[in-house]
Protein backbone atom coordinates (compact mmCIF):
# COMPACT_ATOMS: atom_id res chain seq x y z
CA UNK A 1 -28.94 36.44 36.03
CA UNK A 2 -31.61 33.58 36.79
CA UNK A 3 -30.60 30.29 37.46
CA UNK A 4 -32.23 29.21 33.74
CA UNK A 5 -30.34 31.83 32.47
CA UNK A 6 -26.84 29.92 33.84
CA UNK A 7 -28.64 26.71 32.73
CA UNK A 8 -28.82 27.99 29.00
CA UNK A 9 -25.56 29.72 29.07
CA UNK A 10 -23.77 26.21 30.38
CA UNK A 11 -25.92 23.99 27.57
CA UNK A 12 -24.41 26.19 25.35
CA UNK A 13 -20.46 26.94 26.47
CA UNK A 14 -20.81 23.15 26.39
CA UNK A 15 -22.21 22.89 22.85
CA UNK A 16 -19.64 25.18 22.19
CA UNK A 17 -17.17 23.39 23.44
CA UNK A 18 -18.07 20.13 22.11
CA UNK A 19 -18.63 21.54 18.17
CA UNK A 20 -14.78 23.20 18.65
CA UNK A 21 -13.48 19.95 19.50
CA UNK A 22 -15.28 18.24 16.66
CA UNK A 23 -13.40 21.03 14.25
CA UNK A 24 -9.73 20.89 16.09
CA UNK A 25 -9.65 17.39 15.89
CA UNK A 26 -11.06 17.07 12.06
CA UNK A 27 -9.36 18.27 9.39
CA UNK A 28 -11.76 21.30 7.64
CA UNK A 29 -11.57 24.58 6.51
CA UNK A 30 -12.30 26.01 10.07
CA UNK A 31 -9.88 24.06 12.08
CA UNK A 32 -7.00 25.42 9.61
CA UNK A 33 -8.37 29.56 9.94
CA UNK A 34 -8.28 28.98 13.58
CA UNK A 35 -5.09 27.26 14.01
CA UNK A 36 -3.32 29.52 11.53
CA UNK A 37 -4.72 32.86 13.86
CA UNK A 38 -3.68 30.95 17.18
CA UNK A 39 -0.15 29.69 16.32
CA UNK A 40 -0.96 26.67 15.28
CA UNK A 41 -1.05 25.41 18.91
CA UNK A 42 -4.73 23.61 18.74
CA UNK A 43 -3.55 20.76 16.76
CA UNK A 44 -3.52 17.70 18.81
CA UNK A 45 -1.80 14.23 18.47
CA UNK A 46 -3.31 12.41 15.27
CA UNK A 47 -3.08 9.24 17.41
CA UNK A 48 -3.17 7.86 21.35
CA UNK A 49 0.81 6.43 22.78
CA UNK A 50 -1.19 4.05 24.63
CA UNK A 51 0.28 1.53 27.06
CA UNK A 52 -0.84 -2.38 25.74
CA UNK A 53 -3.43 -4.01 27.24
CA UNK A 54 -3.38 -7.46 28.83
CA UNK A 55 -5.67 -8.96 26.20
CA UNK A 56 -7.65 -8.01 23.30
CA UNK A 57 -10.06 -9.52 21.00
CA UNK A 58 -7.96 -9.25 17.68
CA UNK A 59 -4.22 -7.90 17.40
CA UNK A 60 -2.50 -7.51 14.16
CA UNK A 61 1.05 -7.28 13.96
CA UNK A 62 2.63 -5.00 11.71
CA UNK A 63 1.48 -1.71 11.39
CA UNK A 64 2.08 -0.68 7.51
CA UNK A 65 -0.80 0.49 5.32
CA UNK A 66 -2.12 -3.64 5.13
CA UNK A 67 -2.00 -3.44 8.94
CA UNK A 68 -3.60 -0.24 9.75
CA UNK A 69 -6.39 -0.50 7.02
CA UNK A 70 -7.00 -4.01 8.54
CA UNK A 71 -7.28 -2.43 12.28
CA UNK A 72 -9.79 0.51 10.52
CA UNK A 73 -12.00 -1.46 8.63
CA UNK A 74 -12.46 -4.06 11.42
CA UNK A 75 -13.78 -1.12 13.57
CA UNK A 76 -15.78 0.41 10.96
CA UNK A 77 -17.12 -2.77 8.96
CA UNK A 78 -17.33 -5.73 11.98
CA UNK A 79 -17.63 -3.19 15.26
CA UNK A 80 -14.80 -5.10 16.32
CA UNK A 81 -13.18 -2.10 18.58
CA UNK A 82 -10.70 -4.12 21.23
CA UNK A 83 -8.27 -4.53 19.07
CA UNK A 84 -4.30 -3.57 18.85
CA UNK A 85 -1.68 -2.56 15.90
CA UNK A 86 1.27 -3.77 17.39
CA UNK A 87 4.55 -1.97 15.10
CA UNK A 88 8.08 -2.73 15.75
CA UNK A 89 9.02 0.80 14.58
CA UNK A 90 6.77 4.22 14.11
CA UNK A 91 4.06 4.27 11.96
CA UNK A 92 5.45 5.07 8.51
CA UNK A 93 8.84 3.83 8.37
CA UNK A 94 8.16 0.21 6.68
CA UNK A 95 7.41 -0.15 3.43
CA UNK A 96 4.26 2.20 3.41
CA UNK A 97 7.23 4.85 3.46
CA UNK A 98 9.09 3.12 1.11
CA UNK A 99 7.34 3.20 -2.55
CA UNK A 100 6.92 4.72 -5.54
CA UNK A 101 3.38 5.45 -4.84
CA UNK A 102 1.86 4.15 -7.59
CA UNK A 103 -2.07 3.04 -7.63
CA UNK A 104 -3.55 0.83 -10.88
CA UNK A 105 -5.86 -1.99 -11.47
CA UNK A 106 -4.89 -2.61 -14.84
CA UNK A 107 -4.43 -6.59 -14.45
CA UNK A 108 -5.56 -9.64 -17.07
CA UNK A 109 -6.39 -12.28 -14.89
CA UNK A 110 -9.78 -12.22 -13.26
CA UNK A 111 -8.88 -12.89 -9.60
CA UNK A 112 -6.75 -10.06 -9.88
CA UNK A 113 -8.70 -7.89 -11.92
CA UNK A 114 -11.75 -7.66 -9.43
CA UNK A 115 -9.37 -7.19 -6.09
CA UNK A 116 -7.30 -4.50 -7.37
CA UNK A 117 -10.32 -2.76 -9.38
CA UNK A 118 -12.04 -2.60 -5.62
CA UNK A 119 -9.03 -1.48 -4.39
CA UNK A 120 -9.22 1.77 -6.89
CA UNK A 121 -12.67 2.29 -5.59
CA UNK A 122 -11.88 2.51 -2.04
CA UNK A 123 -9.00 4.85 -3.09
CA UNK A 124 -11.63 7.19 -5.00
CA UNK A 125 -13.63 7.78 -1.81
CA UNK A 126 -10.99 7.32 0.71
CA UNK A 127 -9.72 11.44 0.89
CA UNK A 128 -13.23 11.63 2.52
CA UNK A 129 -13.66 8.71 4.26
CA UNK A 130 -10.58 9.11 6.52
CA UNK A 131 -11.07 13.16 6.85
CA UNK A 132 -7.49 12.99 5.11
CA UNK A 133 -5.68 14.16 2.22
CA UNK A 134 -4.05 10.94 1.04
CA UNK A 135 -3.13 12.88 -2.14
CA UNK A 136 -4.77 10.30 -4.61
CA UNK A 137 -3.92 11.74 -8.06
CA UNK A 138 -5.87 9.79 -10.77
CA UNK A 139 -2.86 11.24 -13.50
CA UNK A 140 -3.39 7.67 -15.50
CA UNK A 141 -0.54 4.89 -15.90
CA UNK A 142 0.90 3.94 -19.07
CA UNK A 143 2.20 0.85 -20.24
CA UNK A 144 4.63 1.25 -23.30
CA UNK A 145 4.84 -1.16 -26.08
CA UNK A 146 8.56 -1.87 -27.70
CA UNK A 147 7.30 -3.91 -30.66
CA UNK A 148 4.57 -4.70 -31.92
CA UNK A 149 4.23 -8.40 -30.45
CA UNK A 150 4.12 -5.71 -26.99
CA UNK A 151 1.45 -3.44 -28.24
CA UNK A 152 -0.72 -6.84 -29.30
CA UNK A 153 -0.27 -8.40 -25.58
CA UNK A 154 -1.25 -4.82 -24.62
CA UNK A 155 -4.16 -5.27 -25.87
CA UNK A 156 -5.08 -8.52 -25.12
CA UNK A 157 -4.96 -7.41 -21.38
CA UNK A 158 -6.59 -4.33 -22.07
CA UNK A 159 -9.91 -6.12 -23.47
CA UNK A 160 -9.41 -8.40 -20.63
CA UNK A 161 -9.66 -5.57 -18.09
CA UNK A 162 -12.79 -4.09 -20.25
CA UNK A 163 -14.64 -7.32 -19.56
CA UNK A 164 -13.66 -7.26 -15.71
CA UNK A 165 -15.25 -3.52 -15.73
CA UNK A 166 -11.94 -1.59 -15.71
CA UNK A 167 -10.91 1.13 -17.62
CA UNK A 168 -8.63 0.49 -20.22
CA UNK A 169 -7.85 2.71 -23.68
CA UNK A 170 -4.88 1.41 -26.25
CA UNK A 171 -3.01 4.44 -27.64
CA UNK A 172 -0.72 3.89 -31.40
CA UNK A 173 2.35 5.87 -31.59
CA UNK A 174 0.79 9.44 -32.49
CA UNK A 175 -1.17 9.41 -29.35
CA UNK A 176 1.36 7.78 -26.91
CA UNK A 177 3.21 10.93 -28.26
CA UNK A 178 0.62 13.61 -27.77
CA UNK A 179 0.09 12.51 -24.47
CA UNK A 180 3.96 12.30 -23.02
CA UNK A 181 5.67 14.78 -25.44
CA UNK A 182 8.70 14.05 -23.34
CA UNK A 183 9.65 10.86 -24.06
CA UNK A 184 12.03 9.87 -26.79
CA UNK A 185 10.53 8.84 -29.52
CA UNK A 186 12.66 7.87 -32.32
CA UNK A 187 12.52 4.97 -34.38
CA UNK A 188 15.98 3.92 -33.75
CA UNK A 189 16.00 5.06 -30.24
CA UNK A 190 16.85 1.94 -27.78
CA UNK A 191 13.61 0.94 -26.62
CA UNK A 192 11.47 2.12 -30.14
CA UNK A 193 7.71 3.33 -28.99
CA UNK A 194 4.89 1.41 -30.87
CA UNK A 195 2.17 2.28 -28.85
CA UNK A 196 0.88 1.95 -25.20
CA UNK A 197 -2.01 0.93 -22.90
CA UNK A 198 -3.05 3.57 -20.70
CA UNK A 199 -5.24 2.67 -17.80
CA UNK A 200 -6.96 6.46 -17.05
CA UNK A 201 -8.50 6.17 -14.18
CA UNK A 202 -4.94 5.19 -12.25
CA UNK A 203 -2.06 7.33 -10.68
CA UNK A 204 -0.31 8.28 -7.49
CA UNK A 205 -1.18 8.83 -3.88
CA UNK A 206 1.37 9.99 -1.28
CA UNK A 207 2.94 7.12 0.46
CA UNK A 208 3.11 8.61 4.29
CA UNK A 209 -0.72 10.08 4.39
CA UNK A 210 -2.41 6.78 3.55
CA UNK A 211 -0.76 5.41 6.77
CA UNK A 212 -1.06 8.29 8.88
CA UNK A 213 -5.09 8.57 7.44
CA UNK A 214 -5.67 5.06 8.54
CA UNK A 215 -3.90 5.29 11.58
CA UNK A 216 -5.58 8.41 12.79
CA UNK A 217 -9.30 6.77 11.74
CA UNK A 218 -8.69 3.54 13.03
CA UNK A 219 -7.17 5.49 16.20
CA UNK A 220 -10.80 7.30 16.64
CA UNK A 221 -12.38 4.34 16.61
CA UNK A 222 -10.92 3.03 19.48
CA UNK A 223 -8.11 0.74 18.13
CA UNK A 224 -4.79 0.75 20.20
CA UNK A 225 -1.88 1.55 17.74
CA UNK A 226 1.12 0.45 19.92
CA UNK A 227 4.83 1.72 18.36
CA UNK A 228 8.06 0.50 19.51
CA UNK A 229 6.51 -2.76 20.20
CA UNK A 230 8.28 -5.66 18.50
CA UNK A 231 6.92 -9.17 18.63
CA UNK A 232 9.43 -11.84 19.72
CA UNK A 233 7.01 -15.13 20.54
CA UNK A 234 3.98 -16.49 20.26
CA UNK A 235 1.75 -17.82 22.97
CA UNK A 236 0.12 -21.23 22.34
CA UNK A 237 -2.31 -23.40 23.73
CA UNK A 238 -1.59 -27.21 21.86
CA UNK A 239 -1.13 -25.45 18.32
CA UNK A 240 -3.72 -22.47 18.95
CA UNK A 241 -2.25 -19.24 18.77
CA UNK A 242 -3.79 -17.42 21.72
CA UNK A 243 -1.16 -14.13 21.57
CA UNK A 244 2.22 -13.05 21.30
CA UNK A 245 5.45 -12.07 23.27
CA UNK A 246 6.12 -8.69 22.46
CA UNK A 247 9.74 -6.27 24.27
CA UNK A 248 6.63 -4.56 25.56
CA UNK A 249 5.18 -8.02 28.09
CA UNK A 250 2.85 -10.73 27.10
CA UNK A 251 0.08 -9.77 25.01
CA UNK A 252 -3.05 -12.65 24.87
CA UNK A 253 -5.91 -12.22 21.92
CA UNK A 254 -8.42 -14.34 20.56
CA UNK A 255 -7.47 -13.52 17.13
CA UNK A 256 -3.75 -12.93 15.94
CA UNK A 257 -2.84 -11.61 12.41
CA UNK A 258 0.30 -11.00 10.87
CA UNK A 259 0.67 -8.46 8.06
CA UNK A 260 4.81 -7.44 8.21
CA UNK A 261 5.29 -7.74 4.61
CA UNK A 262 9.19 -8.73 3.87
CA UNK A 263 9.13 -9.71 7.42
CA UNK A 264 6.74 -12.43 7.00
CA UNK A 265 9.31 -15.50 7.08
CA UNK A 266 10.90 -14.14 10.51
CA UNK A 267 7.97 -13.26 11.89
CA UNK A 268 5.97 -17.02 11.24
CA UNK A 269 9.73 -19.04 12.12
CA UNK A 270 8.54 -17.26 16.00
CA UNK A 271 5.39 -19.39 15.33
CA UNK A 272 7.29 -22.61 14.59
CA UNK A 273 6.31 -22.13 10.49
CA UNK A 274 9.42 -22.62 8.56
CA UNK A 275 8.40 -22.94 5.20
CA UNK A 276 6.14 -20.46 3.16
CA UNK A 277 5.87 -20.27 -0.42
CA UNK A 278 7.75 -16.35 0.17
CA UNK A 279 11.38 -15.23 -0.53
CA UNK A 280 12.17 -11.62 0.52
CA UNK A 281 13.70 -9.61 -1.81
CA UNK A 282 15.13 -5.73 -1.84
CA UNK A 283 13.28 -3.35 -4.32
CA UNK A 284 15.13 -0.19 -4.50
CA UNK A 285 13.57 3.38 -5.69
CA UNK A 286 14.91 6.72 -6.52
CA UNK A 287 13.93 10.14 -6.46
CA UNK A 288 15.50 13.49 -8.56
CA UNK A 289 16.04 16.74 -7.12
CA UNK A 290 12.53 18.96 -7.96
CA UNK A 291 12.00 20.12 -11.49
CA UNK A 292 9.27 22.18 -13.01
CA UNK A 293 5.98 20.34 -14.30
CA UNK A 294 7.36 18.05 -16.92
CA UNK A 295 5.85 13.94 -16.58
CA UNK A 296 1.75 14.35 -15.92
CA UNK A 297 1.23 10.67 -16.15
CA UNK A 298 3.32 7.34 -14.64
CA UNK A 299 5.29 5.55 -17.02
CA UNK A 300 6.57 2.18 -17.27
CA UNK A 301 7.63 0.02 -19.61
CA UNK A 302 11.66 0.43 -21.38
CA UNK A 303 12.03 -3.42 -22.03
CA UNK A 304 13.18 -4.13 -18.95
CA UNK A 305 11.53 -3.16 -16.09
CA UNK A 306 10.66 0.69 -15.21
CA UNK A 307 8.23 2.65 -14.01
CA UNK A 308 8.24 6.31 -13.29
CA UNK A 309 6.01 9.60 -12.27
CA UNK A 310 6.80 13.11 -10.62
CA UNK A 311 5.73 13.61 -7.19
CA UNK A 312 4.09 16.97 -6.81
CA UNK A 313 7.24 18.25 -4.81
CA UNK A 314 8.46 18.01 -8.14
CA UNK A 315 10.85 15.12 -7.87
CA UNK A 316 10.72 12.19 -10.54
CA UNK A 317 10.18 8.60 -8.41
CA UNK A 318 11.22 5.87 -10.42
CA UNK A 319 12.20 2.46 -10.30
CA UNK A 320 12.98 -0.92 -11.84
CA UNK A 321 13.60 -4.78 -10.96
CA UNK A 322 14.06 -6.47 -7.59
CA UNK A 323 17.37 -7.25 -6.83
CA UNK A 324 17.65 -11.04 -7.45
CA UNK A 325 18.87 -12.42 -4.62
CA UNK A 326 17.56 -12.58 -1.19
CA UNK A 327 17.93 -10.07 1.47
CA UNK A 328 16.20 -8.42 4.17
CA UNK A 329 18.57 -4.97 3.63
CA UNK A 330 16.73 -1.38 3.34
CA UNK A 331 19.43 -0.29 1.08
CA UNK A 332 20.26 -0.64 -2.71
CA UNK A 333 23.31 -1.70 -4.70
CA UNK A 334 24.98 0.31 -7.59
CA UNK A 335 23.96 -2.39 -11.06
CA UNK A 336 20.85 -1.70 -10.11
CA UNK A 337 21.45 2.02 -10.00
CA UNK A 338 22.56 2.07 -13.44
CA UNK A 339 20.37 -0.43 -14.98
CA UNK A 340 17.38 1.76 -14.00
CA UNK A 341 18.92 5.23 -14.69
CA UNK A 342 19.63 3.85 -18.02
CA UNK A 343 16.83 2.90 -19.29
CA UNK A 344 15.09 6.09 -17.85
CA UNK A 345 17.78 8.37 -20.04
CA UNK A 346 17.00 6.19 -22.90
CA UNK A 347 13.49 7.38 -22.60
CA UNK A 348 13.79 10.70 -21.24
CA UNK A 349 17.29 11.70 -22.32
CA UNK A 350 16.84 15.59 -22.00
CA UNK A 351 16.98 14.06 -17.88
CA UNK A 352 20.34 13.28 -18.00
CA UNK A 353 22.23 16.55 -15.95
CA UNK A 354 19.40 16.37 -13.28
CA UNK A 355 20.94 15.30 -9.72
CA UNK A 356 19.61 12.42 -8.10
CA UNK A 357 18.63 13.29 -4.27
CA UNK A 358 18.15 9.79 -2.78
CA UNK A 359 17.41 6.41 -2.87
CA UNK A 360 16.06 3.40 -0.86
CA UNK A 361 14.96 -0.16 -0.63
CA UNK A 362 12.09 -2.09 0.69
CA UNK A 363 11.63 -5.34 1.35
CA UNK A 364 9.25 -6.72 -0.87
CA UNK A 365 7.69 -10.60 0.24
CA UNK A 366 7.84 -12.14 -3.53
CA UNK A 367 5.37 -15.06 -3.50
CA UNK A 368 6.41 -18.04 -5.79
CA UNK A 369 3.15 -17.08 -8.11
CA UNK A 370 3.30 -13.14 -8.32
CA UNK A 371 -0.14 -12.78 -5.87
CA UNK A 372 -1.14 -11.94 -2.73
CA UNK A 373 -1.78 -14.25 0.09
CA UNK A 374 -4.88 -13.70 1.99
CA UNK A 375 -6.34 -16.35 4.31
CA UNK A 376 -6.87 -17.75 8.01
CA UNK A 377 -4.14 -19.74 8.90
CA UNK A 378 -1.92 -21.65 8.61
CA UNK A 379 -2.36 -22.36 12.54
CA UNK A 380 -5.79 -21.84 14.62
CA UNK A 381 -6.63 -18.63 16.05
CA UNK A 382 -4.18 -17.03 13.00
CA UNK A 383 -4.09 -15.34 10.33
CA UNK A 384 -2.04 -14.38 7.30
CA UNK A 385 -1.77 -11.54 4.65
CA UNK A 386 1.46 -11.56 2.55
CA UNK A 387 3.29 -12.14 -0.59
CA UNK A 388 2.49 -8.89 -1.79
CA UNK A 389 5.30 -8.65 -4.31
CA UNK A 390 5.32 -5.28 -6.22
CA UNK A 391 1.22 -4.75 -5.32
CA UNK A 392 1.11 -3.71 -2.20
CA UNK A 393 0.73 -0.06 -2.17
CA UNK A 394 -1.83 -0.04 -4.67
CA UNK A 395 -3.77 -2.78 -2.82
CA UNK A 396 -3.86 -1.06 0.85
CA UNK A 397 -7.04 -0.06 1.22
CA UNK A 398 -8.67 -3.68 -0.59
CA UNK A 399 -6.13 -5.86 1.51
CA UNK A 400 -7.31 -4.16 4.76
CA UNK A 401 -11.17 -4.64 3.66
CA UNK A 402 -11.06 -8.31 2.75
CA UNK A 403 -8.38 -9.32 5.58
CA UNK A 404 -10.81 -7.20 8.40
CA UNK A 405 -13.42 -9.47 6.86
CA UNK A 406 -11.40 -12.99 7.05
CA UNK A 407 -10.64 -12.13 10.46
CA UNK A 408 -14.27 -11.00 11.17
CA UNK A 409 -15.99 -14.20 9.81
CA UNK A 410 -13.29 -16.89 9.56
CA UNK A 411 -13.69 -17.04 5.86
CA UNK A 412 -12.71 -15.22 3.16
CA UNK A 413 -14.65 -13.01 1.12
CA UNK A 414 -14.91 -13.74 -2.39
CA UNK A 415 -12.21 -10.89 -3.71
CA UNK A 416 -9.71 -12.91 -1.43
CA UNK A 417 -11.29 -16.44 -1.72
CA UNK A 418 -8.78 -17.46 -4.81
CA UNK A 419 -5.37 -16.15 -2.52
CA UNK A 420 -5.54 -18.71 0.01
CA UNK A 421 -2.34 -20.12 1.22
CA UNK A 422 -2.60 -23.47 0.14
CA UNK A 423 -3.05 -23.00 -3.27
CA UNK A 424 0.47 -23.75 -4.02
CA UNK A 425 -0.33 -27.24 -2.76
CA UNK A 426 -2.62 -27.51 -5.04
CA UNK A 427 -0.95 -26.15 -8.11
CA UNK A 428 -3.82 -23.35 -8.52
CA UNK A 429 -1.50 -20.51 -9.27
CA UNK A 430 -2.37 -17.13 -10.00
CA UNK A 431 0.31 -16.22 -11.95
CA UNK A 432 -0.25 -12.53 -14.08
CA UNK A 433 3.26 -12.71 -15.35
CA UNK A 434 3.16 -16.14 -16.81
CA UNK A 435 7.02 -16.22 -14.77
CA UNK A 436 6.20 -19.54 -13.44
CA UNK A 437 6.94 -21.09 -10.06
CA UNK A 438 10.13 -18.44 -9.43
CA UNK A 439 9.94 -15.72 -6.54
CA UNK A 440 12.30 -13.26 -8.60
CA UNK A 441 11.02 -13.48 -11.79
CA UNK A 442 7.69 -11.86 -10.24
């Protein structure tokens, strides 16, 4: 054989090479035939245990869904690539792991209207984006009406979201019927059914693979994810944050953002901020032992609070209220257990004899308005996304885009120019609900 001959043969074992490393480490139809005929032995690690670095350019703490999405987009949108997730735990067992999974955009005020509606578009595209199944099922959410003062506030928001460009349809009675057959609809059930507001385009995505997708993208584009790494200080110069004290050694950035959900109080008092407009509250959710195909839409609505789907393991996830006092516990308490089971058997009665598997609590961060807080600050060389209250799931992908660019330009985009922190100075409250200035009642 000639020495061109070798030549050729090497370009191409190397070609080789490189295209088979290109389909191990993506997820396709080829990487799964070949792992399935070799044992599955080819997959790799979906992310780098790296040691951290003395200093970086940006490091966000936290790494849930808000933090991971913020790391990603950075990379992708600003070619910011030194940069650090630094998580206390593994990636997945925060509140990312802790939902009910639910994705909508079906909101009346306009602020919130045009975040979350971006949100849902990310979400459409974001299977392919990451090279990951994040299991977005766009199954539709409806919002029951009680009586007919309901259905008329239905749709009041529901031409509100038509003129902010979301989808929005208001069903009477027959069609809320035709389109859950299950539910009970009597006229002198409990919580009577007058009608509904279905947002279509809405639904479910699975909880663990939108912060394992993120992870692994953000991951190939060079960002350190660091687990086991919890934050304990901050380093200052004057009042400048310049980087943090971690159980893993000093780490120094020029930008530092925090994004630990119902951690956010702890996590700023280590900064010297004692006061935020935040109160941390448990949320607890629930999930049934598998059943046949019987809910093909979320529900919520009962006259309380409620809100349920069924996950395609077949389980139905479903939950209710906060609990109204404040705690930082992962763990649930019994009224709450039967307030929520109670009002899903008034609804779905023929659910009664099916076994409840589990059930768990997150920490939710309930700002004082209802709305997210997105903004640079509240001390140089920081910044701040929290107060996510029940929105944060739905919102991952839109609250990593708009905090990657606050951190990126030191100003907000427009989506996240109305959640700035200090608009509870200023008595500019975005307030859906209409609870007023109460944490709970959000």
């Amino acid at each position: 054989m000639s020495h061109c001959a070798l030549h050729i043969s090497g370009a191409r074992l190397q070609y080789v090479s490189e295209l088979m490393e290109i389909y191990v480490t993506r997820f396709s139809a080829w990487a799964l035939a070949k792992n399935a005929l070799t044992g599955n032995k080819g997959w790799t690690n979906q992310w780098r245990k790296p040691d951290p670095k003395p200093e970086y350019d940006a490091i966000i703490v936290g790494g849930g869904g808000h933090g991971l999405a913020t790391a990603y987009y950075l990379a992708k949108e600003h070619g910011m690539r030194n940069i650090a997730v630094l998580e206390k735990g593994w990636i997945g067992g925060g509140n990312v792991g802790r939902n009910t999974t639910i994705v909508r955009s079906n909101y009346e005020l306009r602020h919130n209207a045009l975040f979350y509606e971006h949100s849902m578009k990310l979400w459409e595209g974001l299977s392919r984006e990451l090279n990951y199944n994040v299991m977005f099922s766009q199954r539709g959410v409806l919002n029951l009406a009680h009586s007919p003062e309901e259905l008329d506030a239905h749709a009041i928001r529901g031409n509100a979201m038509r003129l902010n460009g979301v989808d929005a349809e208001l069903l009477d009675r027959d069609e809320v019927q035709k389109f859950v057959p299950q539910l009970d609809m009597s006229r002198d059930t409990r919580f009577p059914v007058h009608g509904g507001l279905l947002q279509p385009r809405a639904g479910t995505a699975r909880h663990d693979a939108i912060a394992w997708g993120f992870a692994r993208a953000a991951d190939k584009l060079g960002v350190d994810i660091i687990e086991n790494c919890q934050v304990t200080g901050f380093l200052k110069d004057g009042d400048q944050i310049i980087g943090v004290k971690t159980s893993r050694g000093e780490i120094k950035a020029k930008k530092t953002a925090v994004a630990v959900a119902g951690s956010t109080s702890e996590v700023m008092r280590l900064a010297g901020i004692k006061k935020l407009p935040i109160e941390s509250h448990v949320l607890q959710a629930f999930v049934t032992e598998g059943l046949k195909p019987a809910v093909n839409t979320v529900v919520t609505g009962g006259g309380g609070h409620f809100y349920m789907s069924q996950s395609d393991k077949g389980g139905l996830v479903f939950g209710g209220e906060i609990d109204k006092y404040n705690s930082y516990a992962q763990r649930g308490n019994l009224p709450v257990v039967e307030d929520v089971t109670t009002i899903m058997l008034a609804l779905f009665p023929q659910f009664a004899k099916v076994r409840l598997l589990r059930h768990w609590g997150g920490i939710m961060d309930m700002s004082m308005d209802g709305s997210p807080i997105i903004t640079k600050g509240p001390l140089p060389g920081m910044y701040l996304n929290a107060g996510w209250c029940y929105g944060g799931f739905k919102a991952t992908p839109a609250s990593g885009w708009c905090f990657a660019y606050t951190i990126a330009n030191d100003e907000p985009h427009s989506l996240n120019a109305p959640f700035r922190l200090d608009r509870f100075s200023k008595a500019y409250s975005i307030d859906e609900r209409g609870a007023g200035p109460w944490a709970k009642l959000h």
